[in-house]
Protein backbone atom coordinates (compact mmCIF):
# COMPACT_ATOMS: atom_id res chain seq x y z
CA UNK A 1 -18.65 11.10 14.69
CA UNK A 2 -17.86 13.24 17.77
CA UNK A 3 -16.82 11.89 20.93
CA UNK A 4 -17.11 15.02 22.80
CA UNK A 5 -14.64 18.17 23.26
CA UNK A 6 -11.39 16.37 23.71
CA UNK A 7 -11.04 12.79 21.81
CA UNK A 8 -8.26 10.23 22.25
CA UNK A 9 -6.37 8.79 19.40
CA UNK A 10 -4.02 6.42 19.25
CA UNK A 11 -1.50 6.66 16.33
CA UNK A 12 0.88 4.16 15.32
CA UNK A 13 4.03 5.11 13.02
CA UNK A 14 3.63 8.30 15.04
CA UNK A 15 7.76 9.01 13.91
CA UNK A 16 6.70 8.99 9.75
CA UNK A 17 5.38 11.52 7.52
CA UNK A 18 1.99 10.71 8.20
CA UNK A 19 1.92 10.00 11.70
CA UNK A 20 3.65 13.27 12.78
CA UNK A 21 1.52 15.43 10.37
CA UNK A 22 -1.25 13.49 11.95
CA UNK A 23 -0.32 13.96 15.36
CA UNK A 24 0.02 17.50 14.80
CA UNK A 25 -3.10 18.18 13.26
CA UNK A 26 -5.13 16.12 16.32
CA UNK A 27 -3.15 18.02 18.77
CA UNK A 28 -3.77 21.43 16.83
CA UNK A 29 -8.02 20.75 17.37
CA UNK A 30 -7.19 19.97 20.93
CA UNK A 31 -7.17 16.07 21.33
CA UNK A 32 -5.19 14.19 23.11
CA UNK A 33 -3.00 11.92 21.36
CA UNK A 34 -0.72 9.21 21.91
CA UNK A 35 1.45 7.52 19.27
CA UNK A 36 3.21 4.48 18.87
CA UNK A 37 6.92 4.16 17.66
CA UNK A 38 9.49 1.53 16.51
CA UNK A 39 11.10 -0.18 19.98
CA UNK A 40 14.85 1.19 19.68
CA UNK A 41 13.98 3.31 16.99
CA UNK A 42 14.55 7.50 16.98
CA UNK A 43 11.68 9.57 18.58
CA UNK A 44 13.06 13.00 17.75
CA UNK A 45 11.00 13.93 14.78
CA UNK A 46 7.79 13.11 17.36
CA UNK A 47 6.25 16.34 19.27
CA UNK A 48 6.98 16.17 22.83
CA UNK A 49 3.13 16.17 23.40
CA UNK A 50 2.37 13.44 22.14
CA UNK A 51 2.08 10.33 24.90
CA UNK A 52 4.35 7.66 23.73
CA UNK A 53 4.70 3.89 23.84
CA UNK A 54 6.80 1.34 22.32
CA UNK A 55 5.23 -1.61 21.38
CA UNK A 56 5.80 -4.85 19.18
CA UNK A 57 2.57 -4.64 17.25
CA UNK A 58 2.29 -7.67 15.60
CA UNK A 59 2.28 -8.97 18.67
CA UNK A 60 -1.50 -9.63 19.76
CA UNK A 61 -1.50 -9.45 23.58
CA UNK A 62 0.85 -6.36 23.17
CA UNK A 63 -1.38 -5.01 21.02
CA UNK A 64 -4.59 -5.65 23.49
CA UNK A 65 -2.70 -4.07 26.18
CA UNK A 66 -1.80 -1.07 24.17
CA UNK A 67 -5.46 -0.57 23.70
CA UNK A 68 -6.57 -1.09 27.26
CA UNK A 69 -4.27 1.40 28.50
CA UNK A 70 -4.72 3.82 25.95
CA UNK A 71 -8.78 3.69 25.39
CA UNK A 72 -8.67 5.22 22.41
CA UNK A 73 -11.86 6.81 20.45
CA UNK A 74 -9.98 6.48 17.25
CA UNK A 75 -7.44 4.68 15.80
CA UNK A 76 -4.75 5.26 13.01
CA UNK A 77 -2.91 2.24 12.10
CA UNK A 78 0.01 4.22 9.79
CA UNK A 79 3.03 1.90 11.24
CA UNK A 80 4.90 0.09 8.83
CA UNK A 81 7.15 -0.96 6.25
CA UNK A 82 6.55 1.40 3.06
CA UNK A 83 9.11 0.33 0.72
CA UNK A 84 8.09 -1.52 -2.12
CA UNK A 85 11.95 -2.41 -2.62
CA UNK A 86 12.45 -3.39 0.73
CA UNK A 87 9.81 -6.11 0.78
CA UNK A 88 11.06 -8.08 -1.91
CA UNK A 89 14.48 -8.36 0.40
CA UNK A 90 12.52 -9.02 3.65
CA UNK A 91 8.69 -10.94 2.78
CA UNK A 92 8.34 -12.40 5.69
CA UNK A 93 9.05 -9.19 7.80
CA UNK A 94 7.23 -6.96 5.71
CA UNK A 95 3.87 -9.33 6.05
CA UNK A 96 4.15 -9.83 9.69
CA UNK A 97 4.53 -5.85 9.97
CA UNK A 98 2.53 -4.63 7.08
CA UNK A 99 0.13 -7.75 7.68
CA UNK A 100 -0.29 -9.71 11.22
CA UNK A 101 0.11 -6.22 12.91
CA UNK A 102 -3.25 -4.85 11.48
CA UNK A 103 -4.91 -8.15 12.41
CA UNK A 104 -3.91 -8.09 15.79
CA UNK A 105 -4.35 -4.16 16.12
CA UNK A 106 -8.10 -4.61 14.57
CA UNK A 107 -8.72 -7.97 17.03
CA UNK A 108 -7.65 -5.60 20.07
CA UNK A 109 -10.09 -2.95 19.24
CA UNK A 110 -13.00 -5.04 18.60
CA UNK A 111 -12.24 -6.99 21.66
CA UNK A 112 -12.20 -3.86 23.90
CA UNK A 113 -15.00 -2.32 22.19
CA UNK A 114 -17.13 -5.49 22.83
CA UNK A 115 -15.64 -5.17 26.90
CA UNK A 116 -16.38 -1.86 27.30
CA UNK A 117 -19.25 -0.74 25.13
CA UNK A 118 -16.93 2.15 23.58
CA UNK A 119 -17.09 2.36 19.71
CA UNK A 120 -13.60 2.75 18.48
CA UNK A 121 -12.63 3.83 15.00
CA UNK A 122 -10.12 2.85 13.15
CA UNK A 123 -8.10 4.29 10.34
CA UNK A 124 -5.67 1.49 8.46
CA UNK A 125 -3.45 2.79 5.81
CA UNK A 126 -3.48 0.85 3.18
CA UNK A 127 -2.01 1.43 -0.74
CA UNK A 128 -2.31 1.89 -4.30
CA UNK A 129 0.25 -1.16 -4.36
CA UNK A 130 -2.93 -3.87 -3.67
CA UNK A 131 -4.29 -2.67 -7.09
CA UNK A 132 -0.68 -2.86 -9.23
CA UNK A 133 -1.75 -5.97 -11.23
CA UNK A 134 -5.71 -4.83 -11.63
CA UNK A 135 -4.22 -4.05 -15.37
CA UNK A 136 -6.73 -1.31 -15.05
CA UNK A 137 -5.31 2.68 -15.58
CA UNK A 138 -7.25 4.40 -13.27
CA UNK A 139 -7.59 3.06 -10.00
CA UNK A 140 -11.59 2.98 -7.56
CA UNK A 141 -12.44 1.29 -4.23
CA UNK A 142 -13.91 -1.02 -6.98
CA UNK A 143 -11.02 -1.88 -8.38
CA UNK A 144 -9.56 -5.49 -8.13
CA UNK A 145 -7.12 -6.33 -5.49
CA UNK A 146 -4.31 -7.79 -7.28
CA UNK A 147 -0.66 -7.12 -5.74
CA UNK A 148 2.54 -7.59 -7.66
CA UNK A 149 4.72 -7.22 -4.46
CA UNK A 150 5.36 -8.52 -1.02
CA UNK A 151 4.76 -5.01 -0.01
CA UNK A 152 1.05 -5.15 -2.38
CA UNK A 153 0.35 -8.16 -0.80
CA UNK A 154 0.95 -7.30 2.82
CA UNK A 155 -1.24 -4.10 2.32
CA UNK A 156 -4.23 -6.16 1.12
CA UNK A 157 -3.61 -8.70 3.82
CA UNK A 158 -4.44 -5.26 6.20
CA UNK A 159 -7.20 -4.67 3.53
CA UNK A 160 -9.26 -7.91 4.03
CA UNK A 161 -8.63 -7.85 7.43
CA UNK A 162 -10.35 -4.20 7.86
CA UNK A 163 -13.12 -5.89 5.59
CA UNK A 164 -13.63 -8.18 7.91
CA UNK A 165 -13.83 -6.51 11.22
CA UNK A 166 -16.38 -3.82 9.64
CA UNK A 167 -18.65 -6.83 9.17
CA UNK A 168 -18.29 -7.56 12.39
CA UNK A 169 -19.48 -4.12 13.98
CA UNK A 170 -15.91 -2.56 14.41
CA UNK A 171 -16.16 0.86 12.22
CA UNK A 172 -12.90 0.21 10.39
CA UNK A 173 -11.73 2.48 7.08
CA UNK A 174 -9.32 1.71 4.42
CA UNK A 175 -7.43 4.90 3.45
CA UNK A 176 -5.86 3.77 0.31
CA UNK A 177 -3.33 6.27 -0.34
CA UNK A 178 -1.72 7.03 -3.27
CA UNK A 179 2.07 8.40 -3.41
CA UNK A 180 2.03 11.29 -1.01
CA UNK A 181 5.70 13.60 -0.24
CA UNK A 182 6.22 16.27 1.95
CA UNK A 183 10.25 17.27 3.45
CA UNK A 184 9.40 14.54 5.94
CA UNK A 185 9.98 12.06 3.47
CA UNK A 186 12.84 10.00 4.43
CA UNK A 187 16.11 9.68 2.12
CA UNK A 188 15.31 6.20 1.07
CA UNK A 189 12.27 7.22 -1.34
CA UNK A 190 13.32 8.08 -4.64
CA UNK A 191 11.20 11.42 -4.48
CA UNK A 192 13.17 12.74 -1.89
CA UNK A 193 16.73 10.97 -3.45
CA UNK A 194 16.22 13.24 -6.30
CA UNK A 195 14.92 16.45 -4.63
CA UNK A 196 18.26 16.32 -2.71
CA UNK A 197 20.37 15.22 -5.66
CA UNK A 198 19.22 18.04 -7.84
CA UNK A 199 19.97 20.39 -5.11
CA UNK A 200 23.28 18.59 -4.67
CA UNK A 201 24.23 18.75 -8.31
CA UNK A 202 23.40 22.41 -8.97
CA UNK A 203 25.75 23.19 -5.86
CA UNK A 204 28.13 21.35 -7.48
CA UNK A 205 28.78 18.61 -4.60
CA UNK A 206 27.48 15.43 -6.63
CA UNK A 207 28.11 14.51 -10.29
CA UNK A 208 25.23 12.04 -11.30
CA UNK A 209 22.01 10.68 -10.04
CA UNK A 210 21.39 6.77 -10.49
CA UNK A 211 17.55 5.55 -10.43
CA UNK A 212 15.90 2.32 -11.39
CA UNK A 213 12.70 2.67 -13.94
CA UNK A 214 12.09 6.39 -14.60
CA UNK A 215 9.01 5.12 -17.14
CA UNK A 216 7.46 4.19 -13.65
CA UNK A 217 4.16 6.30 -13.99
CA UNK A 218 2.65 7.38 -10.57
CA UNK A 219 -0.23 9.62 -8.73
CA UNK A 220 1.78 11.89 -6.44
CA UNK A 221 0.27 14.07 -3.67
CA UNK A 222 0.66 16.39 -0.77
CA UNK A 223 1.52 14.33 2.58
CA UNK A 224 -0.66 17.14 4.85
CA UNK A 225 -3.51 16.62 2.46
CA UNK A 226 -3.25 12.83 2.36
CA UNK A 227 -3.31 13.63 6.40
CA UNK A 228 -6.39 15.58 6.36
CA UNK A 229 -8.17 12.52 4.84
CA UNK A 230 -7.57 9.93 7.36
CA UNK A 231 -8.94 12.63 9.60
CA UNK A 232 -12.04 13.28 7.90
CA UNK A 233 -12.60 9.69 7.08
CA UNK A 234 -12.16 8.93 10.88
CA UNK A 235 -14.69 12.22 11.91
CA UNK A 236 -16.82 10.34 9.08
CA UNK A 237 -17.37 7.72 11.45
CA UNK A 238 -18.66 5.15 9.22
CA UNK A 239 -16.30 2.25 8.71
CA UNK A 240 -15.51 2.28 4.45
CA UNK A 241 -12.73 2.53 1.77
CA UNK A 242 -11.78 5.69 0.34
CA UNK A 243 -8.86 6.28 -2.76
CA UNK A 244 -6.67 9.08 -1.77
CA UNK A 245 -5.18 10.59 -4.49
CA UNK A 246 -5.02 13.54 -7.38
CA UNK A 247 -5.78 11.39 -10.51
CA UNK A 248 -2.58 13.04 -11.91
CA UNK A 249 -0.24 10.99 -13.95
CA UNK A 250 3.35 11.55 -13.93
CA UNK A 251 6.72 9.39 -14.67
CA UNK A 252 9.50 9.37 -12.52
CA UNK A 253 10.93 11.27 -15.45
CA UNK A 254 8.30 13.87 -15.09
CA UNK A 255 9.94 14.30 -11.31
CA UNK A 256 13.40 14.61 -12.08
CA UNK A 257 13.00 17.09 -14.76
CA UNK A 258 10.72 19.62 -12.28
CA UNK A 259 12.90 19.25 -9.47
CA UNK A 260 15.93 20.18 -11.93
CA UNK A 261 14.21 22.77 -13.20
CA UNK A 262 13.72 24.21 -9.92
CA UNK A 263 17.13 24.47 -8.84
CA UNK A 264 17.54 25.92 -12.31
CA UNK A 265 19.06 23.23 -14.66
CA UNK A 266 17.68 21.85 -18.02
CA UNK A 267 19.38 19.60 -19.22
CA UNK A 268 18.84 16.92 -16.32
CA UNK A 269 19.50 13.99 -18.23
CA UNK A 270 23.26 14.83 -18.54
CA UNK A 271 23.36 13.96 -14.73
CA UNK A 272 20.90 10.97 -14.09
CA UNK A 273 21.81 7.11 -15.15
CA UNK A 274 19.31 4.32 -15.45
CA UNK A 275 20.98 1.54 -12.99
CA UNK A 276 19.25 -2.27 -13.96
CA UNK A 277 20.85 -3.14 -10.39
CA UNK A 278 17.86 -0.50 -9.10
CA UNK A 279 14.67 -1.64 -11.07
CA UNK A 280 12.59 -3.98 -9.05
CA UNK A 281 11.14 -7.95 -9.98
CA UNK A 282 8.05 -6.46 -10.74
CA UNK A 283 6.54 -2.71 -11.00
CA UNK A 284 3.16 -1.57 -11.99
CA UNK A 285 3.31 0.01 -14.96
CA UNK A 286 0.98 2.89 -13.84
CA UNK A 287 -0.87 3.99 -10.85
CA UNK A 288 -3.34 6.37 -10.87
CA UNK A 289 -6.40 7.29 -8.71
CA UNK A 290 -9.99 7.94 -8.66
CA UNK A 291 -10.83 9.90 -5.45
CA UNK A 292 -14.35 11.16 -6.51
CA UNK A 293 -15.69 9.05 -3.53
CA UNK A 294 -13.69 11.10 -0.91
CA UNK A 295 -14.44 14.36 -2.43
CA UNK A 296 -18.23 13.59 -2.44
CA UNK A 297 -18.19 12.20 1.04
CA UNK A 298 -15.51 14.09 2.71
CA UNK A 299 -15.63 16.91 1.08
CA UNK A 300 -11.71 16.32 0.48
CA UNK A 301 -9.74 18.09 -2.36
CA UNK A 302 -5.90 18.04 -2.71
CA UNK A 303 -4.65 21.62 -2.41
CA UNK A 304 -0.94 20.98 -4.23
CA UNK A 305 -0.21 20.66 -7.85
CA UNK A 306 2.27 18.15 -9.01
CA UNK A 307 4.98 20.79 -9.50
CA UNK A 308 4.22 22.79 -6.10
CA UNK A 309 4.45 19.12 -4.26
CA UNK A 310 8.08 19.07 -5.99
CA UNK A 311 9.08 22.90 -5.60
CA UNK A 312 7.82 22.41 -2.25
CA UNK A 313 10.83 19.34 -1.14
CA UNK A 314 13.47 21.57 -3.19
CA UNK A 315 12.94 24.63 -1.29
CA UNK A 316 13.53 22.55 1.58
CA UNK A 317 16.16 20.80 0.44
CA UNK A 318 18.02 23.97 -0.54
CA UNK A 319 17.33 25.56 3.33
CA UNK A 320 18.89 22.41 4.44
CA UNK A 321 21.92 22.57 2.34
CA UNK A 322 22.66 26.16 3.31
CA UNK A 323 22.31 25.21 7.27
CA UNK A 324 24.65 22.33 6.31
C-alpha cells in the first residue's frame, strides 16, 4: 500500500523497544509520525520529532479522538504490558491494557474510516504467549490459540479482536512476535538482567545472578528486525497474521552461558542460582516459530544470529559500565 510521498502513522508504546525503533525507521523514509506514550510516564528515550500525545487507551472515546486528530494512514498498536510475570500480579490491568485497549483502538479506526472514506491500517502486536498451551513445538499462524497466562490471554483477546475488524473491512494485521532484544530492552526482562549481570560480575561489582526456570526454551530475535516486519506487513497493506521469529531454539541457559562467554568467563554456573521464588504459575515449555509466511510474503529474513543478538546487549552493556 502507498499513501503517497509522506504517510502518517500513529504509534502507540512509542517510549519501548519497538515503538522507538519504529518511529525511527518511519521518520528515516520521511513520514510523519506521531506516537503515543504512558500519561505520567518518561518521554526521554522518544525522538523529539516525533508528535506526541498522552492518552488513556483503553479508553474508547479517548481513543476516537486520538484518531480524529491524528488521521492516521497506518496504525501500530505496540502499547502495553509485556511481562508475562507481571500479569499474573495485575490480570485485570494487564487485560484492560493488553486487551480493551486494542478493541477500542480497532473500533476508532473503523469508525473513522467508515466517516471519512480513508482506509487505515493497522498493525497490533500480538505474541508467541497466545500459542503457550498449543502443546505443539513449532509454532504457525495455524497454530491453536491456547494461552497459559493473563498476559497469553490478553494478547489473544487483541488477536480475536483484529480477526474481527478485518472481517469487517478494516485492514488489520497480527504481528505475532516472538522474543525480540536489542540495548533498549528494559532492566526488568531477564535477557537484559543477565547481559548486565555478566558484565557486572566480570567487573567484579556483583557476586551471583538469581533467575527463575533457565530450562525455559525460547525463539529469540533482533528488535530492529522484528521492527522491519510490522513495517512491511503494514506497506503489505492487506489485513493478515504473520509469525515473527528465527525458528531458533535456545534455553535461558543457552543465554547466560553466551553472554558469559562474552565478557570472557566459563564457568557461569559458579555465579547464577535457580530462585523457586522467580519461576512463574505456569510457563510454556518451549516456544518456537515458523516465519516461512513472512519471508514468502514480505520478503522478511532476520539478519542476527542468536549469539550476535547476545554479543550485541553485552557490548552495550560494557560501554555503559565504563560511562558509569
Amino acid at each position: 500500500m502507498n499513501t503517497g510521498p509522506h504517510p502518517t502513522a500513529l504509534i502507540t508504546g512509542v517510549a519501548g523497544q519497538d515503538g522507538s525503533y519504529l518511529a525511527e525507521l518511519l521518520l528515516g523514509r520521511g513520514w510523519a509520525v506521531h506516537g503515543v506514550a504512558k500519561p505520567g510516564g518518561t518521554h526521554h528515550s522518544v525522538t523529539p520529532h516525533v508528535v506526541q500525545h498522552e492518552t488513556n487507551l483503553s479508553d474508547h472515546r479517548a481513543a476516537t479522538a486520538l484518531i480524529t486528530e491524528t488521521d492516521p494512514d497506518y496504525v501500530f498498536h505496540l502499547a502495553g504490558i509485556s511481562s508475562v510475570w507481571r500479569s499474573w500480579n495485575d490480570p485485570v490491568l494487564t487485560t484492560r491494557v493488553n486487551g480493551v485497549s486494542a478493541a477500542a483502538l480497532l473500533d476508532a479506526c473503523f469508525t473513522h474510516q467508515e466517516a471519512s472514506g480513508k482506509r487505515i491500517v493497522m498493525v497490533n502486536a500480538s505474541s508467541a504467549e497466545i500459542f503457550a498451551g498449543s502443546g505443539v513445538s513449532l509454532q504457525s499462524e495455524a497454530t491453536r490459540i491456547a494461552p497459559t497466562s493473563p498476559y497469553g490471554a490478553s494478547k489473544a483477546l487483541s488477536h480475536h479482536m483484529v480477526d474481527v475488524y478485518r472481517s469487517r473491512g478494516l485492514e488489520a494485521t497480527n504481528a505475532i512476535l516472538y522474543n525480540h532484544e536489542s540495548p533498549r530492552r528494559p532492566e526488568s526482562f531477564v535477557t537484559r538482567k543477565i547481559s548486565k549481570a555478566a558484565v557486572a560480575i566480570s567487573r567484579g561489582n556483583q557476586t551471583m545472578l538469581e533467575l527463575g526456570n533457565l530450562t525455559a526454551v525460547r525463539d529469540w530475535g533482533w528488535a530492529p528486525d522484528y521492527v522491519d516486519a510490522m513495517a512491511a506487513m503494514a506497506e503489505y497493506g492487506k489485513g493478515d497474521d504473520f509469525v515473527i521469529a528465527t525458528g531458533q531454539a535456545h534455553s535461558v541457559a543457552d543465554f547466560v552461558s553466551t553472554a558469559f562467554e562474552a565478557v570472557g568467563i566459563d564457568n557461569w554456573r559458579d555465579y547464577v542460582r535457580s530462585d523457586s521464588e522467580m519461576l512463574r504459575p505456569t510457563d510454556s515449555a518451549r516456544m518456537v516459530g515458523d516465519a516461512s509466511k513472512a519471508r514468502t510474503l514480505l520478503g522478511w529474513e532476520p539478519t542476527k544470529t542468536f549469539d550476535q543478538v547476545v554479543r550485541a546487549m553485552i557490548e552495550f552493556d560494557m560501554t555503559e559500565e565504563i560511562a558509569a
